[in-house]
C-alpha atoms as a PDB file:
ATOM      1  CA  UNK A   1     -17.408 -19.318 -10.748  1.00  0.00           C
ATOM      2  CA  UNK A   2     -20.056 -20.957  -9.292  1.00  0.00           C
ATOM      3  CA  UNK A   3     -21.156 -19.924  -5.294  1.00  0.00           C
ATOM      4  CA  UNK A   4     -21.208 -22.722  -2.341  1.00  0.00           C
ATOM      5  CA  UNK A   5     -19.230 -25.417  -4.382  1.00  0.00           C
ATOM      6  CA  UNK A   6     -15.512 -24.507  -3.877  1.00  0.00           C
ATOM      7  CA  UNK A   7     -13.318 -25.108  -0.248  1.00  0.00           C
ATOM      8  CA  UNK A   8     -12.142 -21.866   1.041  1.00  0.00           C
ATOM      9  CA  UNK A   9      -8.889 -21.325   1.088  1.00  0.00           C
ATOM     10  CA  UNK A  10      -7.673 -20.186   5.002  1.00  0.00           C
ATOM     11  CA  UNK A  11      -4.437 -19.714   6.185  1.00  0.00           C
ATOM     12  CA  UNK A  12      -2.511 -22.848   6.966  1.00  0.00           C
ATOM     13  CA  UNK A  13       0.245 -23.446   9.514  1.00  0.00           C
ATOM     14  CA  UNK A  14       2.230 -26.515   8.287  1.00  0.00           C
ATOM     15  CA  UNK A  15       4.576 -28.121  11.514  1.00  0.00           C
ATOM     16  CA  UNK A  16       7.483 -29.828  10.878  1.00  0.00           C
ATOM     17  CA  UNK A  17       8.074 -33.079  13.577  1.00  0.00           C
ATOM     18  CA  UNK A  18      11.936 -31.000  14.047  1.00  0.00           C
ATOM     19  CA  UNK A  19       9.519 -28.102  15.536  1.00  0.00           C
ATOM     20  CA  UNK A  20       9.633 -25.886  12.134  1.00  0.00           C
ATOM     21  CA  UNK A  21       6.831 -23.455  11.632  1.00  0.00           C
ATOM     22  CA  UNK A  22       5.354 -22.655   7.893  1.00  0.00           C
ATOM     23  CA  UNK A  23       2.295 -20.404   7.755  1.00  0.00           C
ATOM     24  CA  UNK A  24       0.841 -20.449   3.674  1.00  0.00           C
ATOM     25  CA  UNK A  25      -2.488 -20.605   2.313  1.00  0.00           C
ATOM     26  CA  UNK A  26      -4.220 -23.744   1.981  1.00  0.00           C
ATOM     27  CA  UNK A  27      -7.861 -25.993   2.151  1.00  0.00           C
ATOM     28  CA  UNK A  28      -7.110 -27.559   5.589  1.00  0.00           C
ATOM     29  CA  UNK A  29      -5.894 -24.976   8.288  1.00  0.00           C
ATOM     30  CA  UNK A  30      -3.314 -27.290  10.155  1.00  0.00           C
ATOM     31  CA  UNK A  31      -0.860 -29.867   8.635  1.00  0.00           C
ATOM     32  CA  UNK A  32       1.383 -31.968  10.316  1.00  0.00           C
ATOM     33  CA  UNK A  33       4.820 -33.375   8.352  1.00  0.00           C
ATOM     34  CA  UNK A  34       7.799 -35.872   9.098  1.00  0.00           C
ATOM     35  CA  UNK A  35      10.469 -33.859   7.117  1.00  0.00           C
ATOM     36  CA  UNK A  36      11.008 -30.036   6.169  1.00  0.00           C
ATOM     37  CA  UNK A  37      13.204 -28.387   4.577  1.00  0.00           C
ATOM     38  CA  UNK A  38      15.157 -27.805   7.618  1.00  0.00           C
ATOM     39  CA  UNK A  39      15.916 -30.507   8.710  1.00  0.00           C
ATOM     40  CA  UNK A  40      15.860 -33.187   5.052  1.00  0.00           C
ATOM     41  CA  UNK A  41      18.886 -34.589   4.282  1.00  0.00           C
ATOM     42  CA  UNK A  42      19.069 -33.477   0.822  1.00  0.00           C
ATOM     43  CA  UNK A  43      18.991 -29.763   1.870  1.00  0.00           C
ATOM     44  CA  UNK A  44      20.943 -29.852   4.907  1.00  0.00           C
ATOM     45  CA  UNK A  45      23.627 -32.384   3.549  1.00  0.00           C
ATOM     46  CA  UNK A  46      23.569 -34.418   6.697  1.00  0.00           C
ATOM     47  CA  UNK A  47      22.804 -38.293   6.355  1.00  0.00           C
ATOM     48  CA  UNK A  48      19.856 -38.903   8.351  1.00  0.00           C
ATOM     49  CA  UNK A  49      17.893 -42.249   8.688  1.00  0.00           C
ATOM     50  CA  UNK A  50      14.434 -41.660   8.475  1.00  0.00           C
ATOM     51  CA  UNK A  51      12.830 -44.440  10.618  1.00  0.00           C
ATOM     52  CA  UNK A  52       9.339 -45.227   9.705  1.00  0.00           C
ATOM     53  CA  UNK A  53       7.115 -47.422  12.456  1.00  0.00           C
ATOM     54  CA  UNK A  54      10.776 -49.359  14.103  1.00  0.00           C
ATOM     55  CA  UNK A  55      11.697 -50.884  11.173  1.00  0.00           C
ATOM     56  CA  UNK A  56      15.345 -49.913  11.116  1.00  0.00           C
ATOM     57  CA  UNK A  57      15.349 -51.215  14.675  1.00  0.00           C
ATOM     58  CA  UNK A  58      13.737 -54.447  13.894  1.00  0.00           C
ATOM     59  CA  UNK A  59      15.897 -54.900  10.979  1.00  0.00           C
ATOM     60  CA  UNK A  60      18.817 -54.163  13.142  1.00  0.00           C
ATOM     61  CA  UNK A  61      17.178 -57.049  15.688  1.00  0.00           C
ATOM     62  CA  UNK A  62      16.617 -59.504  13.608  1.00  0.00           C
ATOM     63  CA  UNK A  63      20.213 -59.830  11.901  1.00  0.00           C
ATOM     64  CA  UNK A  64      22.133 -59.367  15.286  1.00  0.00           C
ATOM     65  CA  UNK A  65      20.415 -62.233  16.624  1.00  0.00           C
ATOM     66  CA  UNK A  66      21.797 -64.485  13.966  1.00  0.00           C
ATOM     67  CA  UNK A  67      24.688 -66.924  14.444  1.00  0.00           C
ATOM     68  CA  UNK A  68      27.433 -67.301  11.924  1.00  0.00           C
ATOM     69  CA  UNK A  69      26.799 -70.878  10.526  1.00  0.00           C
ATOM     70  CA  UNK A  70      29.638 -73.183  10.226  1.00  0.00           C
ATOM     71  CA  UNK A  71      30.034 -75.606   7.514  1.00  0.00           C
ATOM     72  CA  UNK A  72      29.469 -79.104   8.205  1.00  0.00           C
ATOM     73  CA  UNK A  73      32.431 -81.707   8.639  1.00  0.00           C
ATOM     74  CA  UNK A  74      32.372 -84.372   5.780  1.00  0.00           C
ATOM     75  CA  UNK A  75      33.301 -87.866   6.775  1.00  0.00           C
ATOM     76  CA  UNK A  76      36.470 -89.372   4.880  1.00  0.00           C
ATOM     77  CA  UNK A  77      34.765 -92.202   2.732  1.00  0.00           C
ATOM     78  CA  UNK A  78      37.371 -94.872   3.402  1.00  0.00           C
ATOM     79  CA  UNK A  79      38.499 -97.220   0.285  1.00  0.00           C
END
């Protein structure tokens, strides 16, 4: 292998936003992740909506805000 050209490879302490702690090996010595396996729904079983910048919220907004619309009254056409 060739000197000077590759990354070193440090120890790495990955942190989970649910306060989980990995330490492994990587390029970059801190990483920061939304989901872990601690705490994703497909390993813990638990439904869990993963909310990315409000948009459940605003989705949420939007459609409660909106009125039922009623159908318009036809006029009898007389003969």
């Amino acid at each position: 292998m060739k000197k000077k050209i590759h990354p070193k490879y440090v120890k790495c302490t990955i942190t989970c936003a649910c306060g989980n702690k990995i330490e492994t090996r990587s390029t970059v010595e801190k990483i920061s992740v939304d989901l872990c396996s601690n705490c994703h729904p497909f390993f813990t079983g638990k439904q869990k909506i993963v909310d990315s910048a409000g948009r459940v919220e605003k989705f949420i907004r939007r459609y409660a805000k909106k009125k039922t619309v009623k159908p318009k009254k036809r006029k009898k056409k007389s003969e």
